[in-house]
PDB file of N, CA and C in Angstrom:
ATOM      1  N   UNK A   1       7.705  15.070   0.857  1.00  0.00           N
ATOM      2  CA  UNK A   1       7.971  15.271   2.259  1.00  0.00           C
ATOM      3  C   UNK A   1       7.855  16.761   2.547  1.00  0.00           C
ATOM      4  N   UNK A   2       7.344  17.193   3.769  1.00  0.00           N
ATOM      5  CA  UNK A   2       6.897  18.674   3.892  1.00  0.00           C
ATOM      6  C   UNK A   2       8.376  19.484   4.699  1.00  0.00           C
ATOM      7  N   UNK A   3       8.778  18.945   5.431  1.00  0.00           N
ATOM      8  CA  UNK A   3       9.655  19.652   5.805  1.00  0.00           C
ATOM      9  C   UNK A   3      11.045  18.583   5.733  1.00  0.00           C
ATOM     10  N   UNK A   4      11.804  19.680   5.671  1.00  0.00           N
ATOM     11  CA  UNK A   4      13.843  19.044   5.481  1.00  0.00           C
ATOM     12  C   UNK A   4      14.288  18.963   6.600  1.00  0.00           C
ATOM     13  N   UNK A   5      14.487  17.771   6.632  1.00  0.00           N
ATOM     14  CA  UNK A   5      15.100  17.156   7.899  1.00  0.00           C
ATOM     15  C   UNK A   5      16.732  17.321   7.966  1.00  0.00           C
ATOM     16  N   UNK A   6      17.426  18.363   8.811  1.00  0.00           N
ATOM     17  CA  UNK A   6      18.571  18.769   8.522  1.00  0.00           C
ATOM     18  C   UNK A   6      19.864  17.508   8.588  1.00  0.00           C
ATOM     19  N   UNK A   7      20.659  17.250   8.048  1.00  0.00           N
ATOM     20  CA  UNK A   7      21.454  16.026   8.499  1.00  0.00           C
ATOM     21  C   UNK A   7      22.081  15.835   9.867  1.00  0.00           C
ATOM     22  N   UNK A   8      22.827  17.076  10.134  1.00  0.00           N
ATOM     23  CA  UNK A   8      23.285  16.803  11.812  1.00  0.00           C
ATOM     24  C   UNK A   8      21.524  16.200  12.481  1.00  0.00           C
ATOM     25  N   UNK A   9      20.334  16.404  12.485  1.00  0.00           N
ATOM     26  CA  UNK A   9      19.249  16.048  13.074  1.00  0.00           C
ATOM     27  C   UNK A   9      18.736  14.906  12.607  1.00  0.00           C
ATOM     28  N   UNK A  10      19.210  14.213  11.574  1.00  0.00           N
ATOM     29  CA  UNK A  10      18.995  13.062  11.315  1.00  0.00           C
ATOM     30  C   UNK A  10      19.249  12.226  11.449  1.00  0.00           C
ATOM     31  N   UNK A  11      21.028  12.492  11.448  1.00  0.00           N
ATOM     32  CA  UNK A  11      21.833  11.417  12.029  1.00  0.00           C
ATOM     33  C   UNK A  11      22.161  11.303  13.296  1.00  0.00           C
ATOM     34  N   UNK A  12      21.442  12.248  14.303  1.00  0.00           N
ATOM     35  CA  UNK A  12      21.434  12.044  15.277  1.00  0.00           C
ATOM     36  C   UNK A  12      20.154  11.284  15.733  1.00  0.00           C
ATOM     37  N   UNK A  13      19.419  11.531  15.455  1.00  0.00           N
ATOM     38  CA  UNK A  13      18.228  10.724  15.387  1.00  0.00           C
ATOM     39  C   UNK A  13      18.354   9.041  15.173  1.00  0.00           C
ATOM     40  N   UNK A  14      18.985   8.979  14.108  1.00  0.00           N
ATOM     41  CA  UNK A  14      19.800   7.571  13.769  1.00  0.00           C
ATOM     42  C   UNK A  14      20.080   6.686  14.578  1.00  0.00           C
ATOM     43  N   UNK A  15      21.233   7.929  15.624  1.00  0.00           N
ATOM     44  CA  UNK A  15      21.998   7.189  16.974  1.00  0.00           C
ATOM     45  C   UNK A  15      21.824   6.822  17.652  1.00  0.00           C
ATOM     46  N   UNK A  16      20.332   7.902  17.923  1.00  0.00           N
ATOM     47  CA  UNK A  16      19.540   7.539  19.184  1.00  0.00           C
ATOM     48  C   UNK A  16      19.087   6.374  19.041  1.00  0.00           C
ATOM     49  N   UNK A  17      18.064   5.857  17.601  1.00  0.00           N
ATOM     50  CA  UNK A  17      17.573   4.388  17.399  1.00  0.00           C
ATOM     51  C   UNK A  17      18.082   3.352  17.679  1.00  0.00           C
ATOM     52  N   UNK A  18      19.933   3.730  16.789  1.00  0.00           N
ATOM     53  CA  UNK A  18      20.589   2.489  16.928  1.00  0.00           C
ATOM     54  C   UNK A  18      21.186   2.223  18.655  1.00  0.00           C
ATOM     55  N   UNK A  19      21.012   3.434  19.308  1.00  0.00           N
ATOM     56  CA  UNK A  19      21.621   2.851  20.636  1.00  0.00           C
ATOM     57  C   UNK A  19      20.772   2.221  21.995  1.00  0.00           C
ATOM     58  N   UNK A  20      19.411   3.106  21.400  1.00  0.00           N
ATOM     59  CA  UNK A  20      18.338   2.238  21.913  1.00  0.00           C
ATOM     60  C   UNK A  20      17.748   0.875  21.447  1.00  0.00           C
ATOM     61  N   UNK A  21      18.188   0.529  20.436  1.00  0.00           N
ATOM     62  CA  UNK A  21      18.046  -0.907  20.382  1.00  0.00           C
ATOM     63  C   UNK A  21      19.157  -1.874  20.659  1.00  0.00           C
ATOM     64  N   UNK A  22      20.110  -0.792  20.862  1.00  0.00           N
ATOM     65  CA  UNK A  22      21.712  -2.110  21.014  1.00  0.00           C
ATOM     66  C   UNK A  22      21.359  -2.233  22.930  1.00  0.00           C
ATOM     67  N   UNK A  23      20.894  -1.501  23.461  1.00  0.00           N
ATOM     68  CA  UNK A  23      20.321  -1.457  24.478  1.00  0.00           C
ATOM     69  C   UNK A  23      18.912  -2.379  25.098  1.00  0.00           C
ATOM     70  N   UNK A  24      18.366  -2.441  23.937  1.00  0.00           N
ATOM     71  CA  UNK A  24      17.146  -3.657  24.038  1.00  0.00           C
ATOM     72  C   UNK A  24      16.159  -2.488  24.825  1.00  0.00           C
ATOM     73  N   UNK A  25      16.154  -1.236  24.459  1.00  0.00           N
ATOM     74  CA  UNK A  25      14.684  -0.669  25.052  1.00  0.00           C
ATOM     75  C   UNK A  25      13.978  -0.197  23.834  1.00  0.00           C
ATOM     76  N   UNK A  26      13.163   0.223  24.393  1.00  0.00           N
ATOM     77  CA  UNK A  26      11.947   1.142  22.698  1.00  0.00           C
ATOM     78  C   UNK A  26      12.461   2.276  22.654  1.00  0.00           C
ATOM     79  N   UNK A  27      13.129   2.826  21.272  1.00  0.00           N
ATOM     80  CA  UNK A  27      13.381   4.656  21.031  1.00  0.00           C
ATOM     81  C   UNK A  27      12.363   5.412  21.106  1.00  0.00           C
ATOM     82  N   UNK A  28      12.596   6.267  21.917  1.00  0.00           N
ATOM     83  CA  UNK A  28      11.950   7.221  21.566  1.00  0.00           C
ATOM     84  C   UNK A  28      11.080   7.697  20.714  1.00  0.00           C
ATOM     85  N   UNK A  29       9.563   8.050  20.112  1.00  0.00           N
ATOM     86  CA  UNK A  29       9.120   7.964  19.370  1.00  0.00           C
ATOM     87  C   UNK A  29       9.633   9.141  18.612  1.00  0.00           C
ATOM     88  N   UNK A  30       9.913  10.467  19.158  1.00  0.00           N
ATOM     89  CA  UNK A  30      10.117  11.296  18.268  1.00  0.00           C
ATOM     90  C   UNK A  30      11.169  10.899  17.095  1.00  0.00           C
ATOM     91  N   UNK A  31      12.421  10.325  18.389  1.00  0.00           N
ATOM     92  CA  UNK A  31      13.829  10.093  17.295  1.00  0.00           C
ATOM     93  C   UNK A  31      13.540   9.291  16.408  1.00  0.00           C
ATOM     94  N   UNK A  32      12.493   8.145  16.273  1.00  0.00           N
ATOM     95  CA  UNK A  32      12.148   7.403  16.015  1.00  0.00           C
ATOM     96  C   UNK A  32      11.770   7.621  13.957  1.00  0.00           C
ATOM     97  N   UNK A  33      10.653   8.821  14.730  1.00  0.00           N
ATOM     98  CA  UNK A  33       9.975   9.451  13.445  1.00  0.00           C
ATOM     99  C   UNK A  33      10.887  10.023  13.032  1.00  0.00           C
ATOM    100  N   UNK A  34      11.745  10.688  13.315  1.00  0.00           N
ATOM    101  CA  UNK A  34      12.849  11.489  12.962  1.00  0.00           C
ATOM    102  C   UNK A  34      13.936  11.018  11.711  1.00  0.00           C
ATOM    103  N   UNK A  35      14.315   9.847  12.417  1.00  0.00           N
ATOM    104  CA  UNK A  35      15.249   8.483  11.556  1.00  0.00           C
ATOM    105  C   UNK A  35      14.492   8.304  10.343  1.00  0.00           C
ATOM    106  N   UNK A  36      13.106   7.956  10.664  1.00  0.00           N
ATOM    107  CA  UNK A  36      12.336   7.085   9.462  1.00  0.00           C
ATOM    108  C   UNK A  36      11.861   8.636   8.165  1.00  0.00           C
ATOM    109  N   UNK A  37      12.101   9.451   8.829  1.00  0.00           N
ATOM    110  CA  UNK A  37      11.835  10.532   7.709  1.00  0.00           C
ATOM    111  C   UNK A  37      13.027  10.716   7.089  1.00  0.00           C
ATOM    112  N   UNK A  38      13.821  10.971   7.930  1.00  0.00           N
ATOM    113  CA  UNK A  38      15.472  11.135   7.327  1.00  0.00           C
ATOM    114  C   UNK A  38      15.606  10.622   5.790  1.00  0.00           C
ATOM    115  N   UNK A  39      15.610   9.153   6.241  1.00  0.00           N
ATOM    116  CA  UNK A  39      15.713   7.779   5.414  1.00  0.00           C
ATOM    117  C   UNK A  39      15.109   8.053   4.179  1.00  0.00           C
ATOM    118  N   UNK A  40      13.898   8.597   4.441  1.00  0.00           N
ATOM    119  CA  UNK A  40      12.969   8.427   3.456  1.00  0.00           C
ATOM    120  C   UNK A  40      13.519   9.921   2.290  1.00  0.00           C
ATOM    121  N   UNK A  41      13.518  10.829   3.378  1.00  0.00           N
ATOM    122  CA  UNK A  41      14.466  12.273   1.731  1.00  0.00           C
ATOM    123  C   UNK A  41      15.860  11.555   1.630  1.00  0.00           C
ATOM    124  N   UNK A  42      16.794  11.077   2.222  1.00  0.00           N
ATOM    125  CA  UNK A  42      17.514  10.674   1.508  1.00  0.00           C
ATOM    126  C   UNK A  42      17.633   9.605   0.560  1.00  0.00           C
ATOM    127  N   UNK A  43      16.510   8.830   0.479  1.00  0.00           N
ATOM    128  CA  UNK A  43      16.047   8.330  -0.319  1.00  0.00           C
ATOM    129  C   UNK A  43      15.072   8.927  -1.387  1.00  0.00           C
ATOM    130  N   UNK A  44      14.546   9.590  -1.408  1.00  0.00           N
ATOM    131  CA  UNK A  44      13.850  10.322  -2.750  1.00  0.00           C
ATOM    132  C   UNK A  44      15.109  11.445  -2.943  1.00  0.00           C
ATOM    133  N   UNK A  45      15.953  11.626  -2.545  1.00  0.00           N
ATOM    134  CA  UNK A  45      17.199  12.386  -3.383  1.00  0.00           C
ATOM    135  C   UNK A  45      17.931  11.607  -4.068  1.00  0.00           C
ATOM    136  N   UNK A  46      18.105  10.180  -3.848  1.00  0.00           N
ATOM    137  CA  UNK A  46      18.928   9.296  -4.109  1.00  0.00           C
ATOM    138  C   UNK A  46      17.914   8.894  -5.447  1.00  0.00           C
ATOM    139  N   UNK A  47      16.494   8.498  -5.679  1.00  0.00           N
ATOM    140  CA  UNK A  47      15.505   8.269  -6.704  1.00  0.00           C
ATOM    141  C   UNK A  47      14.701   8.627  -6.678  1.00  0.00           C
ATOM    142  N   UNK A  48      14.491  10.030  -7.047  1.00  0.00           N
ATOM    143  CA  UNK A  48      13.669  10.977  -7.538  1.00  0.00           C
ATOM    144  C   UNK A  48      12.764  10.228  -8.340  1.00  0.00           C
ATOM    145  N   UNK A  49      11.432  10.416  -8.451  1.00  0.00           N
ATOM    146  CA  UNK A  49      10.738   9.854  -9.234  1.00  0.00           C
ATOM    147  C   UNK A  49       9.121   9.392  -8.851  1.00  0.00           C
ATOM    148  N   UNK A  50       7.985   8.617  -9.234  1.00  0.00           N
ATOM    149  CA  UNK A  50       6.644   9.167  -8.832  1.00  0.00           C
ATOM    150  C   UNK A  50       5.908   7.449  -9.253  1.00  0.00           C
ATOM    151  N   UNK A  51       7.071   6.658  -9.317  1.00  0.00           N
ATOM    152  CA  UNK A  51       6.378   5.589  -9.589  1.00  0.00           C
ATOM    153  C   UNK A  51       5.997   4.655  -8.640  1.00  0.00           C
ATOM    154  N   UNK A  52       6.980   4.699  -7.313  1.00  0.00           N
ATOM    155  CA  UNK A  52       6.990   3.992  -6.306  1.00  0.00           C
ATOM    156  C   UNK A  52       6.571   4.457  -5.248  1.00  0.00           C
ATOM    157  N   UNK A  53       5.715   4.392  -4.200  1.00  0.00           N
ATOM    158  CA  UNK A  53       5.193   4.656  -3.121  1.00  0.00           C
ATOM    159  C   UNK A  53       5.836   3.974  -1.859  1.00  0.00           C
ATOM    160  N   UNK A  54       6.884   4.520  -1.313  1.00  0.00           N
ATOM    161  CA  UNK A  54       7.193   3.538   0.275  1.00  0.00           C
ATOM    162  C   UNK A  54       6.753   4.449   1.429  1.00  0.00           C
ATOM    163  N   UNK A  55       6.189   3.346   1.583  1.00  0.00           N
ATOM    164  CA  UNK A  55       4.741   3.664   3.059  1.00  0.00           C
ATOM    165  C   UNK A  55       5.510   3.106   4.377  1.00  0.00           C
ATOM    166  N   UNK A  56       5.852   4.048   5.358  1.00  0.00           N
ATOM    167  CA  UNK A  56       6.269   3.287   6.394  1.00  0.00           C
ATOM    168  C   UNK A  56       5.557   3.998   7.931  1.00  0.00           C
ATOM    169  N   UNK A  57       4.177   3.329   7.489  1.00  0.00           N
ATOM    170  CA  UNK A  57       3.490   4.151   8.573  1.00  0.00           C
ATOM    171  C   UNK A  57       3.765   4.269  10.197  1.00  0.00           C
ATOM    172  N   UNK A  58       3.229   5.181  10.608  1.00  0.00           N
ATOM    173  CA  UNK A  58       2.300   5.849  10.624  1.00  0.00           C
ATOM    174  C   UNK A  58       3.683   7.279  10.487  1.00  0.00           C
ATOM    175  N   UNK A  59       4.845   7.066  10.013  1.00  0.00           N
ATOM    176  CA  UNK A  59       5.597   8.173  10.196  1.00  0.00           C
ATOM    177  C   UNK A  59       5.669   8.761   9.071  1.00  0.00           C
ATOM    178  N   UNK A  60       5.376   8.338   7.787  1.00  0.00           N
ATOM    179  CA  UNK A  60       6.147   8.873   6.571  1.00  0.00           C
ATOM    180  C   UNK A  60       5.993   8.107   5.301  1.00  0.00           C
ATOM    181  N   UNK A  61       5.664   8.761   4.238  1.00  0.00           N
ATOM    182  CA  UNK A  61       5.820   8.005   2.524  1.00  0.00           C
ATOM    183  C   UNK A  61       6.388   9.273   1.749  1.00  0.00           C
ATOM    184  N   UNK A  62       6.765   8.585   1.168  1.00  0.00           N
ATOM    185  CA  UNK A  62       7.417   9.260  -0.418  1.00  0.00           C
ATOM    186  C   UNK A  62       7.004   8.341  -2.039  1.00  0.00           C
ATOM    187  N   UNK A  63       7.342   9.648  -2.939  1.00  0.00           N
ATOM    188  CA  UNK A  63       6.985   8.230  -3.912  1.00  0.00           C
ATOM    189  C   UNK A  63       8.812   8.792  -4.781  1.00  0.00           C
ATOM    190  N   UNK A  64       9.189   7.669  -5.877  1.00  0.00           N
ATOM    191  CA  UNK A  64      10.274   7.713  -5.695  1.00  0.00           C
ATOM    192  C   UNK A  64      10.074   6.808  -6.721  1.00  0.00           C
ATOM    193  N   UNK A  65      11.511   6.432  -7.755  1.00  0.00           N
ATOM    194  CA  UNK A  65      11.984   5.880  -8.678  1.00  0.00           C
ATOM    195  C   UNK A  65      11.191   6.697  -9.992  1.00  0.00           C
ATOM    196  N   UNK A  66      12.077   6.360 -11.415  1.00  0.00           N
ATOM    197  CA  UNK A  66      11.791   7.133 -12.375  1.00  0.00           C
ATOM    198  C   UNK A  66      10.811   6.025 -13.269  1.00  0.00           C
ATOM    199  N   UNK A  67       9.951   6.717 -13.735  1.00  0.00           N
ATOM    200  CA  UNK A  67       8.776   5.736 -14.031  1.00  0.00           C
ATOM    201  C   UNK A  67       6.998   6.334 -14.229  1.00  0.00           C
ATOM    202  N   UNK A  68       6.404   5.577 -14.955  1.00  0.00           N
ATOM    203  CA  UNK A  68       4.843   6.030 -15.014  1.00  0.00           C
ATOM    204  C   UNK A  68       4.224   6.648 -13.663  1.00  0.00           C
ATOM    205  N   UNK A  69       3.599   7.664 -13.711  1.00  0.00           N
ATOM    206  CA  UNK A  69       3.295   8.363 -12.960  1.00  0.00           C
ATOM    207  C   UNK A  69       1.845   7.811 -12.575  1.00  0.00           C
ATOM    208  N   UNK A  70       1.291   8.404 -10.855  1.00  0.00           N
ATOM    209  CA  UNK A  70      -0.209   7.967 -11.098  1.00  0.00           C
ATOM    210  C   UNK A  70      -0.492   9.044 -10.604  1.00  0.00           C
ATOM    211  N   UNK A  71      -1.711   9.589 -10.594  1.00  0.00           N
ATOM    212  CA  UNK A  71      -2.490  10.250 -10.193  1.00  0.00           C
ATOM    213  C   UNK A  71      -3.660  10.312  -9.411  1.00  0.00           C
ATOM    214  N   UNK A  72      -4.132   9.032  -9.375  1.00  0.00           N
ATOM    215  CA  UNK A  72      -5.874   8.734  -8.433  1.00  0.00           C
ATOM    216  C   UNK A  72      -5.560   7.469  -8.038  1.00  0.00           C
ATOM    217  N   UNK A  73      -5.708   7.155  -6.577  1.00  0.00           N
ATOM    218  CA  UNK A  73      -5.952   6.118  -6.308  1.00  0.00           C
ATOM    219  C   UNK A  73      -4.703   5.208  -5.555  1.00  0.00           C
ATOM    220  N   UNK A  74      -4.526   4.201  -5.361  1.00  0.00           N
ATOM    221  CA  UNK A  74      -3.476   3.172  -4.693  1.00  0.00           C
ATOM    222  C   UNK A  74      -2.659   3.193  -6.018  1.00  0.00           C
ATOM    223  N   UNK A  75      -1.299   3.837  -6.046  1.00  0.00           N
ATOM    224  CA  UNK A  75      -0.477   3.377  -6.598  1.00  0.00           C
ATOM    225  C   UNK A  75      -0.076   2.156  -7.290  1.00  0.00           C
ATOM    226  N   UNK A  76       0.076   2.120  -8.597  1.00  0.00           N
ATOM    227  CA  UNK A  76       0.250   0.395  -8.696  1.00  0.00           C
ATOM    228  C   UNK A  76       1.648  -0.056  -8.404  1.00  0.00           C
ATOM    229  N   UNK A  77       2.526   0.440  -7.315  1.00  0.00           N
ATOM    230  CA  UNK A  77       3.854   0.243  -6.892  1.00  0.00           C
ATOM    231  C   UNK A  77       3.617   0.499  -5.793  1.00  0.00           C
ATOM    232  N   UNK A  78       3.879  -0.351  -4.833  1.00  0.00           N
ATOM    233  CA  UNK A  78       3.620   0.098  -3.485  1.00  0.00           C
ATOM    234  C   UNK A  78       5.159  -0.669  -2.298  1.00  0.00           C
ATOM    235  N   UNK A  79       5.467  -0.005  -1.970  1.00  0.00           N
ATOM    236  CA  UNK A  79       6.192  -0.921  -0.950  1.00  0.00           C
ATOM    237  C   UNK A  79       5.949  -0.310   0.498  1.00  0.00           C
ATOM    238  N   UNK A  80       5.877  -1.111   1.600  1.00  0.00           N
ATOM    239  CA  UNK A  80       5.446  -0.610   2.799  1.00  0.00           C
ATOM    240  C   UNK A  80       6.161  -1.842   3.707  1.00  0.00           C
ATOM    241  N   UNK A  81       6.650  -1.095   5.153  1.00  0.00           N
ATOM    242  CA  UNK A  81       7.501  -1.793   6.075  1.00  0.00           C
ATOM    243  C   UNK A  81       7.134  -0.916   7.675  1.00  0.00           C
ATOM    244  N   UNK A  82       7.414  -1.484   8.585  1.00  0.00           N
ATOM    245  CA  UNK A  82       7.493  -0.920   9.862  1.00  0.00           C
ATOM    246  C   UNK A  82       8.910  -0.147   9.987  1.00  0.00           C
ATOM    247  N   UNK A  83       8.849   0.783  11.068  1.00  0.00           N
ATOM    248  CA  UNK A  83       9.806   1.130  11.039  1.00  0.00           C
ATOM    249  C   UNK A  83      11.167   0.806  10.957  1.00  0.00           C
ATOM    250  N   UNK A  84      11.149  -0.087  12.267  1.00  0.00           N
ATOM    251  CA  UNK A  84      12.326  -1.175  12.203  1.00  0.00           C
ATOM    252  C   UNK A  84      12.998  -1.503  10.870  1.00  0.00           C
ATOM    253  N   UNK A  85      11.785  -2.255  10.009  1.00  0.00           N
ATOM    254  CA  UNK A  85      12.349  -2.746   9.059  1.00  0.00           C
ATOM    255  C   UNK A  85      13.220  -1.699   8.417  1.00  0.00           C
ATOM    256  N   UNK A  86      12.470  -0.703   8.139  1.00  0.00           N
ATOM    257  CA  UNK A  86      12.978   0.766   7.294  1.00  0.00           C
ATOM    258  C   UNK A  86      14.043   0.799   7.668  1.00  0.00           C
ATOM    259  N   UNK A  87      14.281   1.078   8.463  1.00  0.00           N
ATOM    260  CA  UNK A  87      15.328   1.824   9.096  1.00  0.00           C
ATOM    261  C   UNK A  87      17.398   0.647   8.428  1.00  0.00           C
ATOM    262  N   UNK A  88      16.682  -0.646   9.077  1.00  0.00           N
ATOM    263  CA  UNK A  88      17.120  -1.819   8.946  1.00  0.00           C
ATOM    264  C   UNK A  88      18.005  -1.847   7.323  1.00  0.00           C
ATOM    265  N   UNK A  89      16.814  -2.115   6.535  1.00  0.00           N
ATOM    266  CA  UNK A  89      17.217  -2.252   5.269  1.00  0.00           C
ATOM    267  C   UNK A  89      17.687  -0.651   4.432  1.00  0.00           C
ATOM    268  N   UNK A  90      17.388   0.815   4.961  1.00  0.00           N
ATOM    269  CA  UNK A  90      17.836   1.661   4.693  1.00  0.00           C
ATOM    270  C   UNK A  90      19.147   2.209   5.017  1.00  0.00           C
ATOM    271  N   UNK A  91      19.866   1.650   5.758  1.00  0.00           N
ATOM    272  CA  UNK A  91      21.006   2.048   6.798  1.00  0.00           C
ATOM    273  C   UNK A  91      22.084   0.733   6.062  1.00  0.00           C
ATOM    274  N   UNK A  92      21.023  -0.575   5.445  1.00  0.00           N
ATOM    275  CA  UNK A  92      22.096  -1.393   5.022  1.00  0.00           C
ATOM    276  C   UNK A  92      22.622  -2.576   6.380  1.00  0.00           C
ATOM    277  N   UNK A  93      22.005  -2.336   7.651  1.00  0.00           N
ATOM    278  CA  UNK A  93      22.081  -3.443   8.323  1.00  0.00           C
ATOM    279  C   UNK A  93      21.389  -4.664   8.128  1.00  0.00           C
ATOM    280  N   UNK A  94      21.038  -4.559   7.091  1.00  0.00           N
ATOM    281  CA  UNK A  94      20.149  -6.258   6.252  1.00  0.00           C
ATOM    282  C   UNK A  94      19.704  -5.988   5.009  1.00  0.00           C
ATOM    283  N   UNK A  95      20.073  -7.105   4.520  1.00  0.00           N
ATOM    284  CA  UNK A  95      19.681  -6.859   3.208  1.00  0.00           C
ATOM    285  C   UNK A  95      18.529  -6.525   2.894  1.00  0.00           C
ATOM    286  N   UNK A  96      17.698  -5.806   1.688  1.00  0.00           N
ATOM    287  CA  UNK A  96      16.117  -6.168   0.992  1.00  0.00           C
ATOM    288  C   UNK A  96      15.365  -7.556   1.301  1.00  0.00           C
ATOM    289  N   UNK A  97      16.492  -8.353   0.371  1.00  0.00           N
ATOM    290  CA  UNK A  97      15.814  -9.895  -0.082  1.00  0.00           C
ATOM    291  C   UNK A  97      15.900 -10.005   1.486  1.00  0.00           C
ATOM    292  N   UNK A  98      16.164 -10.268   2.371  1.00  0.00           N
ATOM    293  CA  UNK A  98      16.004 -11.075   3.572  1.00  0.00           C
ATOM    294  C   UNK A  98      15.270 -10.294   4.397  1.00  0.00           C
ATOM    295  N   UNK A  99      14.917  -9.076   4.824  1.00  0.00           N
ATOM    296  CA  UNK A  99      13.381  -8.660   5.005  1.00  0.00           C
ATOM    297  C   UNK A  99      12.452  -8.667   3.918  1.00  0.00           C
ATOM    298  N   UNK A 100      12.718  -8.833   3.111  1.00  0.00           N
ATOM    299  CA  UNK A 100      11.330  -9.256   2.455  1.00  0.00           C
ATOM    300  C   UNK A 100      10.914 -10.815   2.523  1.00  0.00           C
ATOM    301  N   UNK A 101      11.994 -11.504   2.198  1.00  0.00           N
ATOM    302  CA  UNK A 101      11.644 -13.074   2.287  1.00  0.00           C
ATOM    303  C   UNK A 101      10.884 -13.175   3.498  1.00  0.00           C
ATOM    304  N   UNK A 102      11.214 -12.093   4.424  1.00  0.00           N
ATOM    305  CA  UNK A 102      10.812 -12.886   6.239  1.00  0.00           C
ATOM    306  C   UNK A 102       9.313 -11.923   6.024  1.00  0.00           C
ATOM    307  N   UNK A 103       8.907 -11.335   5.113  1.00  0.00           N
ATOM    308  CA  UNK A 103       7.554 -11.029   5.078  1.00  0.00           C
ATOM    309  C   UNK A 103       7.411  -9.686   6.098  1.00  0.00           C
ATOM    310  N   UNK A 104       8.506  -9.090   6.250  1.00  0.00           N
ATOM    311  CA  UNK A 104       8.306  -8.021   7.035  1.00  0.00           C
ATOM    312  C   UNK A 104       8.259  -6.676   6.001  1.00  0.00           C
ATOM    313  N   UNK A 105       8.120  -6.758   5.022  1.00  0.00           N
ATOM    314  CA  UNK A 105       7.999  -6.200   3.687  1.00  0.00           C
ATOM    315  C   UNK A 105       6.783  -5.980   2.918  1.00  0.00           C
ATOM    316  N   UNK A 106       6.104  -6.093   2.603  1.00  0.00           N
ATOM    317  CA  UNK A 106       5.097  -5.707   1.681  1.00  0.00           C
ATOM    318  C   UNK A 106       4.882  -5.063   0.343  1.00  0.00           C
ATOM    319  N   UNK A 107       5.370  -5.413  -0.636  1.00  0.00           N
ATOM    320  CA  UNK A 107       5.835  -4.775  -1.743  1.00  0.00           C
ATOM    321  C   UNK A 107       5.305  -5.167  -3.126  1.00  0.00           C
ATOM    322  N   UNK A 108       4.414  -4.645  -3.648  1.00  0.00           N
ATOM    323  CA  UNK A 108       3.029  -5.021  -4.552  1.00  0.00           C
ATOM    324  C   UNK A 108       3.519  -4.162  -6.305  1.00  0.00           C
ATOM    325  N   UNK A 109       3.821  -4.665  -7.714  1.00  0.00           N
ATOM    326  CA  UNK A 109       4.151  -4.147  -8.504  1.00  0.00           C
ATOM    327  C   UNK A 109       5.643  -4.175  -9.092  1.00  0.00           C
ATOM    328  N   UNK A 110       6.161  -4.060 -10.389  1.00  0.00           N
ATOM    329  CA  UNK A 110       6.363  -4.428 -11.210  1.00  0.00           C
ATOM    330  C   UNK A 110       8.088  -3.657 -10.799  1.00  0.00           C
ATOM    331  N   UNK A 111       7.936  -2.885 -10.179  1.00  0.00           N
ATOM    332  CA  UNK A 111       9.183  -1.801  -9.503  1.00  0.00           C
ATOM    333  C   UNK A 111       9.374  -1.495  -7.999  1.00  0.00           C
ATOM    334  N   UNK A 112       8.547  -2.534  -7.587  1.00  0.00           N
ATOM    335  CA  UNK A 112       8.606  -2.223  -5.871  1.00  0.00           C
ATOM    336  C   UNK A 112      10.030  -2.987  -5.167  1.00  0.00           C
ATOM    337  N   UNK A 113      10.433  -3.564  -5.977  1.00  0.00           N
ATOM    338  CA  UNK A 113      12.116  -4.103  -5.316  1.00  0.00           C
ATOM    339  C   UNK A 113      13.327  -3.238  -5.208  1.00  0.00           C
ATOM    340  N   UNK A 114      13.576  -2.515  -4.547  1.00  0.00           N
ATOM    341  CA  UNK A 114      13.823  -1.357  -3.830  1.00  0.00           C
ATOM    342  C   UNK A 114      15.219  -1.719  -3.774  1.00  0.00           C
ATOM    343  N   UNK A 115      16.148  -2.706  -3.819  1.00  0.00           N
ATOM    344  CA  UNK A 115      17.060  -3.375  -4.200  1.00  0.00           C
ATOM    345  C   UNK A 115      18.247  -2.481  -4.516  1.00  0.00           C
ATOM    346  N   UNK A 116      18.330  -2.099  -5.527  1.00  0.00           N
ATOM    347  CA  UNK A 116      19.251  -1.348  -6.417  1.00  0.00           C
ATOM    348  C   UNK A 116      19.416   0.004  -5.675  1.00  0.00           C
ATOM    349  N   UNK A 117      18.037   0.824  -5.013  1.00  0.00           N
ATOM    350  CA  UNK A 117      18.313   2.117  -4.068  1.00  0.00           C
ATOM    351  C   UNK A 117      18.861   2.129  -2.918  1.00  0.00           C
ATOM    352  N   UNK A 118      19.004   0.839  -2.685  1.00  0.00           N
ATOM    353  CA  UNK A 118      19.243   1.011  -1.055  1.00  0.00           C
ATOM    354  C   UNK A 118      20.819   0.164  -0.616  1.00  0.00           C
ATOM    355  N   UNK A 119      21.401   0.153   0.681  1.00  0.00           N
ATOM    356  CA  UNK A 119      21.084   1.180   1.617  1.00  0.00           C
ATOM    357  C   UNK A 119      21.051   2.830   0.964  1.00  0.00           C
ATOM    358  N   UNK A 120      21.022   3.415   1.476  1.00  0.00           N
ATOM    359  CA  UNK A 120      21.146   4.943   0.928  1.00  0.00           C
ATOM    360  C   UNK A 120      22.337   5.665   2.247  1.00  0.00           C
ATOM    361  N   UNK A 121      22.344   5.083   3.093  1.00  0.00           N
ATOM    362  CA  UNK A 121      23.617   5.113   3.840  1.00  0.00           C
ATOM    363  C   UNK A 121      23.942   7.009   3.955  1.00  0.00           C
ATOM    364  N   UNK A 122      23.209   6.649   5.410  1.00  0.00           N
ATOM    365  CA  UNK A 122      23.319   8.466   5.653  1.00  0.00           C
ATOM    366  C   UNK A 122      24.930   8.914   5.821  1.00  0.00           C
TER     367      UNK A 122
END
């Protein structure tokens, strides 16, 4: 991740998401991107590591968990979600297994069950 997303700015960012959806409108895109980056360094602080790739486009990836490294090409660990979902299963308002069962998940390889890292609970 290129730049540090400070915590007072993250978790405000957070608020904004969660209050625009308890609201039933669309957040803001910035706060939006904001949240989903957050998520994502506090999650590669939480599992440091180069084996796992979570793709949650078009805002943000990291790679993350301790494990074989790659170097060229599509990762053979991949997990990828919309924001929503991210946000969702990173914060701990739903479980893994039940966005993934509902296929809002995408998660390809041998370490992509993300399970054990999460929530990461800002």
């Amino acid at each position: 991740m290129a730049k540090r997303i400070d915590t007072g700015e993250g978790r405000a960012a957070l608020e904004t998401v969660h209050l625009a959806d308890a609201s039933g409108v669309k957040p803001p895109r910035a706060a939006l991107a904001t949240a989903v980056r957050y998520l994502l360094q506090l999650l590669d602080e939480k599992a440091p590591g180069n084996s796992v790739e979570v793709r949650v486009p078009p805002f943000g990836a990291v790679q993350v968990i301790q494990g074989p490294r790659h170097t060229r090409g599509t990762p053979p660990n991949v997990v990828e979600m919309d924001a929503a979902t991210w946000i969702a299963v990173a914060t701990g308002s739903e479980p893994w297994a039940d966005a993934a069962a509902s296929g809002r998940i995408s998660a390809s390889g041998i370490r992509a069950d993300l399970s054990d890292v999460l929530p990461v609970r800002p």
